[in-house]
N, C-alpha and C. Protein backbone atom coordinates (compact mmCIF):
# COMPACT_ATOMS: atom_id res chain seq x y z
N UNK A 1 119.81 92.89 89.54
CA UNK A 1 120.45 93.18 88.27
C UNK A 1 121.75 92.40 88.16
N UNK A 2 121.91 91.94 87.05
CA UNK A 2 123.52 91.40 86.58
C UNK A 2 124.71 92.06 86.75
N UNK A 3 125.92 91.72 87.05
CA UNK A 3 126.72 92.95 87.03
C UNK A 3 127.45 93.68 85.62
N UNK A 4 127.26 93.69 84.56
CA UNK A 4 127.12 94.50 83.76
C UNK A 4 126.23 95.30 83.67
N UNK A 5 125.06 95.23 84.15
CA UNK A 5 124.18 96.39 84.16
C UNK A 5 124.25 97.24 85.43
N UNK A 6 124.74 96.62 86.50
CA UNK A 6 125.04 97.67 87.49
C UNK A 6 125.99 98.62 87.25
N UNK A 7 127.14 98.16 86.21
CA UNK A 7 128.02 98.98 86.22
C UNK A 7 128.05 100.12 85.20
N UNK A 8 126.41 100.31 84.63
CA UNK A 8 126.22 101.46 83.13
C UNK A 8 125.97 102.35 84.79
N UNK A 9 126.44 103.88 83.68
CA UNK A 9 125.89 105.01 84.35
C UNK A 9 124.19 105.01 83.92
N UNK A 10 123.67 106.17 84.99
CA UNK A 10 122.46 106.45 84.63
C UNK A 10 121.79 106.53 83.91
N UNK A 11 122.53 107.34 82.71
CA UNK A 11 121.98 107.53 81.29
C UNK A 11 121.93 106.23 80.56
N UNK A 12 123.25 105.55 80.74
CA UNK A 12 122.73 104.40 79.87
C UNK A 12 122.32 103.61 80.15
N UNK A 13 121.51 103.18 81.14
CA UNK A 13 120.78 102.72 82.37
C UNK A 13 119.71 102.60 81.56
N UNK A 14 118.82 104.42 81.73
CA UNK A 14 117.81 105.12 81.24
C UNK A 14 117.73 104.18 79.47
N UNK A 15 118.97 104.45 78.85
CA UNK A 15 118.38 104.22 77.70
C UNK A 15 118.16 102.71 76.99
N UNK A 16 118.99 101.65 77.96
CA UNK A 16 118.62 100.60 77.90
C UNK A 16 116.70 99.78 78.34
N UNK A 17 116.85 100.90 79.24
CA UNK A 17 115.39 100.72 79.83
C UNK A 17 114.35 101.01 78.45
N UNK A 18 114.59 102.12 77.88
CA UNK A 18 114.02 102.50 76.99
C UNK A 18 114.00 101.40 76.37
N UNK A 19 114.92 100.92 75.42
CA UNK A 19 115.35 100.11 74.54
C UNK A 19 114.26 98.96 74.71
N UNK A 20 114.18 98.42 76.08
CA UNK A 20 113.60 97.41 76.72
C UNK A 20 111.93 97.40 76.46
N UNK A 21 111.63 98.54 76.66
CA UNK A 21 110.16 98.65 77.01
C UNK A 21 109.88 99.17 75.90
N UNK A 22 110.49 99.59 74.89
CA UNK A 22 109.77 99.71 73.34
C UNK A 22 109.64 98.28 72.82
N UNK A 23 111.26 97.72 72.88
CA UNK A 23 111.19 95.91 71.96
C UNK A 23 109.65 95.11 72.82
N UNK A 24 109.53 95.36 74.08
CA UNK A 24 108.71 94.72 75.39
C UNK A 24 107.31 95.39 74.54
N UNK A 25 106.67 96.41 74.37
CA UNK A 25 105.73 96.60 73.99
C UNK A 25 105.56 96.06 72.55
N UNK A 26 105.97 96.01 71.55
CA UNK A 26 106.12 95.53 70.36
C UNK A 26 106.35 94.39 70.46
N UNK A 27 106.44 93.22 70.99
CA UNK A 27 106.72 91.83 71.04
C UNK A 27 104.90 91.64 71.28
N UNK A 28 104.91 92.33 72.60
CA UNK A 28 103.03 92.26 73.37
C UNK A 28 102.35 91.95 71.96
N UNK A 29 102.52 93.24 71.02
CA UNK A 29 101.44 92.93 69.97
C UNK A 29 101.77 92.33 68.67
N UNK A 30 102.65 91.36 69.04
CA UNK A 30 103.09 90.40 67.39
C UNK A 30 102.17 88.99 67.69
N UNK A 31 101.39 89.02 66.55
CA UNK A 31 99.89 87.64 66.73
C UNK A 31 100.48 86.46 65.87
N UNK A 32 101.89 86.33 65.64
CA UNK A 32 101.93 85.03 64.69
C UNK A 32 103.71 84.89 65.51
N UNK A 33 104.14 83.25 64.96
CA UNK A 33 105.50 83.49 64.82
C UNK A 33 106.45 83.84 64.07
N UNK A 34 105.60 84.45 62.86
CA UNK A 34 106.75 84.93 61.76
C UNK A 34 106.66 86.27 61.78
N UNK A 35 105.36 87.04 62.67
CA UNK A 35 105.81 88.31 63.23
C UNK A 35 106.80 88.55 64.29
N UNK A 36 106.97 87.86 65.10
CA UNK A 36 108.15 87.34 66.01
C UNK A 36 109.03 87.39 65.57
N UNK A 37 109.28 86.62 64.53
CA UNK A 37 110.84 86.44 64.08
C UNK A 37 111.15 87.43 62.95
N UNK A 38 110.17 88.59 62.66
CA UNK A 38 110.49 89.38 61.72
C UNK A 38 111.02 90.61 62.94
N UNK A 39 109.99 90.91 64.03
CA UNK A 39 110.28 91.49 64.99
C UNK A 39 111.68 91.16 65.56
N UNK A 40 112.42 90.11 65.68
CA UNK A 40 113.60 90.01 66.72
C UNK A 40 114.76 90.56 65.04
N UNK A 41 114.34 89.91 63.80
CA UNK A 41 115.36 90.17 62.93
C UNK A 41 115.23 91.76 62.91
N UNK A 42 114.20 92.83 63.25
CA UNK A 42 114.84 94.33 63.20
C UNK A 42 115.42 94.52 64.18
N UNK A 43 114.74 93.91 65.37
CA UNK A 43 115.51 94.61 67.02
C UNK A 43 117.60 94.14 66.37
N UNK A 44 117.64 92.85 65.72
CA UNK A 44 118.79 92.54 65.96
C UNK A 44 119.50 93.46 64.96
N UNK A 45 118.65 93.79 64.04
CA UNK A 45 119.49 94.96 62.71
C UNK A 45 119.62 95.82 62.99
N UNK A 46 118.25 96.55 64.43
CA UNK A 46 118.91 97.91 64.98
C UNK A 46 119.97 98.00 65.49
N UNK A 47 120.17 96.68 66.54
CA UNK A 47 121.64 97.02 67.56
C UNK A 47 122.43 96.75 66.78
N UNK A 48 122.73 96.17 65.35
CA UNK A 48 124.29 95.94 64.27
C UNK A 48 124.26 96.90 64.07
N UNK A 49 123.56 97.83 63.99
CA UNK A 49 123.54 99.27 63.43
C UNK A 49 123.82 100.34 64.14
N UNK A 50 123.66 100.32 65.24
CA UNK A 50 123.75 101.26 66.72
C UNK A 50 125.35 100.98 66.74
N UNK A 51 125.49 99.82 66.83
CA UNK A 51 127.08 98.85 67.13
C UNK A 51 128.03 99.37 66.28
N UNK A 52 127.30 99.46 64.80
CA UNK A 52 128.00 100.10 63.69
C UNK A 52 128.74 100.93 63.51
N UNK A 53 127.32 102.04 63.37
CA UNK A 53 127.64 103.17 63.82
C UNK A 53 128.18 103.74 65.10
N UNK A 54 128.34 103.35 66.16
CA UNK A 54 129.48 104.22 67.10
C UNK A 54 130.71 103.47 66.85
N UNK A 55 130.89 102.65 65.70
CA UNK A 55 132.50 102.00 65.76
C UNK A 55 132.58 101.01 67.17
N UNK A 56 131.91 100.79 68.44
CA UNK A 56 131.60 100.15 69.17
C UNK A 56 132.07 98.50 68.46
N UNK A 57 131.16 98.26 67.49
CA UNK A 57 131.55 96.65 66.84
C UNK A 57 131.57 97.33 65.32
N UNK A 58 132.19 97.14 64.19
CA UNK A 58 132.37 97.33 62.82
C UNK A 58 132.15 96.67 62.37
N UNK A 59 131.73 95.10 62.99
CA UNK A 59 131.79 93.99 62.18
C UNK A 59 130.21 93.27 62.54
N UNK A 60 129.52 94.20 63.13
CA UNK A 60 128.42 93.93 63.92
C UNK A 60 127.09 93.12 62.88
N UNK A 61 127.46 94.06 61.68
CA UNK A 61 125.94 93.45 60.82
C UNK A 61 126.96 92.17 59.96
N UNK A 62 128.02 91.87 60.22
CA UNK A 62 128.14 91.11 59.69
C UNK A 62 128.23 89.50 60.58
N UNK A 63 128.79 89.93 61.75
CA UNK A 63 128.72 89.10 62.80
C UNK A 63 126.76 88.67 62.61
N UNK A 64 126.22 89.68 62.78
CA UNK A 64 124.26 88.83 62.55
C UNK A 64 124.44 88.88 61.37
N UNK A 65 125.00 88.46 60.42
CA UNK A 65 124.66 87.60 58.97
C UNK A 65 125.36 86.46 58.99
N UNK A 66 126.49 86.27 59.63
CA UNK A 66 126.94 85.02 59.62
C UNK A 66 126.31 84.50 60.78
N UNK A 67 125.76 84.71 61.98
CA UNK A 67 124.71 84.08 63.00
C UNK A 67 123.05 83.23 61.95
N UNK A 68 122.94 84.03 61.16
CA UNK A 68 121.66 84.30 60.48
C UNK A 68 122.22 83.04 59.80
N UNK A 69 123.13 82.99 59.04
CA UNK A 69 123.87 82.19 57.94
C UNK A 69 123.82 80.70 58.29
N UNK A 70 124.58 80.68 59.84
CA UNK A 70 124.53 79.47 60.01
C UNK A 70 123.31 78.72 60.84
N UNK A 71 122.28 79.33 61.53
CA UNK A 71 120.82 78.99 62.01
C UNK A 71 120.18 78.40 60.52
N UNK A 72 120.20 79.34 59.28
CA UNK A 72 119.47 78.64 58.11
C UNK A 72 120.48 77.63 57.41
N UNK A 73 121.28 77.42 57.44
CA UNK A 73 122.46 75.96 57.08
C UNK A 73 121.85 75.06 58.06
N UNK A 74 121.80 75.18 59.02
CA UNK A 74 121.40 74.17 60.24
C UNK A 74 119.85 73.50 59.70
N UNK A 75 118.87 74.81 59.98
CA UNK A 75 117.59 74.15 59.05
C UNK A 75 117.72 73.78 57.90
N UNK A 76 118.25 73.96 56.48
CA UNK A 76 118.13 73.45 55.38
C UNK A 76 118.40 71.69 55.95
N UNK A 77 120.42 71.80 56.38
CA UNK A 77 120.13 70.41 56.40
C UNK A 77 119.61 69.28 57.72
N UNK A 78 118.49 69.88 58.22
CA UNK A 78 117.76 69.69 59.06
C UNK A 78 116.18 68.48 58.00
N UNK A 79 116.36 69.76 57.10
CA UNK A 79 115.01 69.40 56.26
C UNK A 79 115.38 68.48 55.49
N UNK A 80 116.71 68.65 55.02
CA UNK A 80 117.03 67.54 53.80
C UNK A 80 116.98 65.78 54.57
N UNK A 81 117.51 66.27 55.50
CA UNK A 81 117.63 65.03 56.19
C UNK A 81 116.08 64.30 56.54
N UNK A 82 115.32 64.81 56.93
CA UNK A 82 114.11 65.01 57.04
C UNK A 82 113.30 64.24 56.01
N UNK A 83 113.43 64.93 55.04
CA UNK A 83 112.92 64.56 53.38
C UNK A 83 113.66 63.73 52.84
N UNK A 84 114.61 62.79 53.56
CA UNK A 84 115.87 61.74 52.88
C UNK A 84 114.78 60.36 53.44
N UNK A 85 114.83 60.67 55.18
CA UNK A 85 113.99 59.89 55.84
C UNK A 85 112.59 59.52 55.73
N UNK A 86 111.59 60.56 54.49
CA UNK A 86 110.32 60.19 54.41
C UNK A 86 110.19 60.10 53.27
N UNK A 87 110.94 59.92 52.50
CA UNK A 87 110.78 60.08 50.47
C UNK A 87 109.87 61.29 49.62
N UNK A 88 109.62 61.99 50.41
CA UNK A 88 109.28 63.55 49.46
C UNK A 88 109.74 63.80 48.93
């Protein structure tokens, strides 16, 4: 184990495990990659939300919208560039 995880108590040990082996079973049965990436965008809306709500991070769902924000800026001008280089 890493040493941040050595250093949770039991319980939150326990509930990371949890955490783990629900996202771990639900990944098993996603058959495409846009179930994938619909799957990682809730896992990541649950923990802004978990984060949220205990005041833990306040800025949590906004921190994954500006992550979100700048991954699709990156692809747009990924594509434009793309479509500059082949005349579409």
């Amino acid at each position: 184990m890493n040493g941040t995880v050595d250093k949770l108590t039991p319980e939150a040990l326990r509930r990371l495990q949890n955490l783990a082996r629900t996202w771990n079973e639900r990944t098993q049965a996603v058959k495409d990659d846009a179930q994938f990436a619909k799957l990682c965008f809730d896992r990541a809306k649950a923990a802004a939300r978990r984060a949220r709500r205990s005041q833990r991070n306040p800025r949590a769902m906004y921190e994954l919208a500006e992550l979100l924000a700048t991954w699709a800026a990156q692809q747009e001008e990924s594509e434009a560039r793309w479509h500059g280089g082949h005349g579409s």
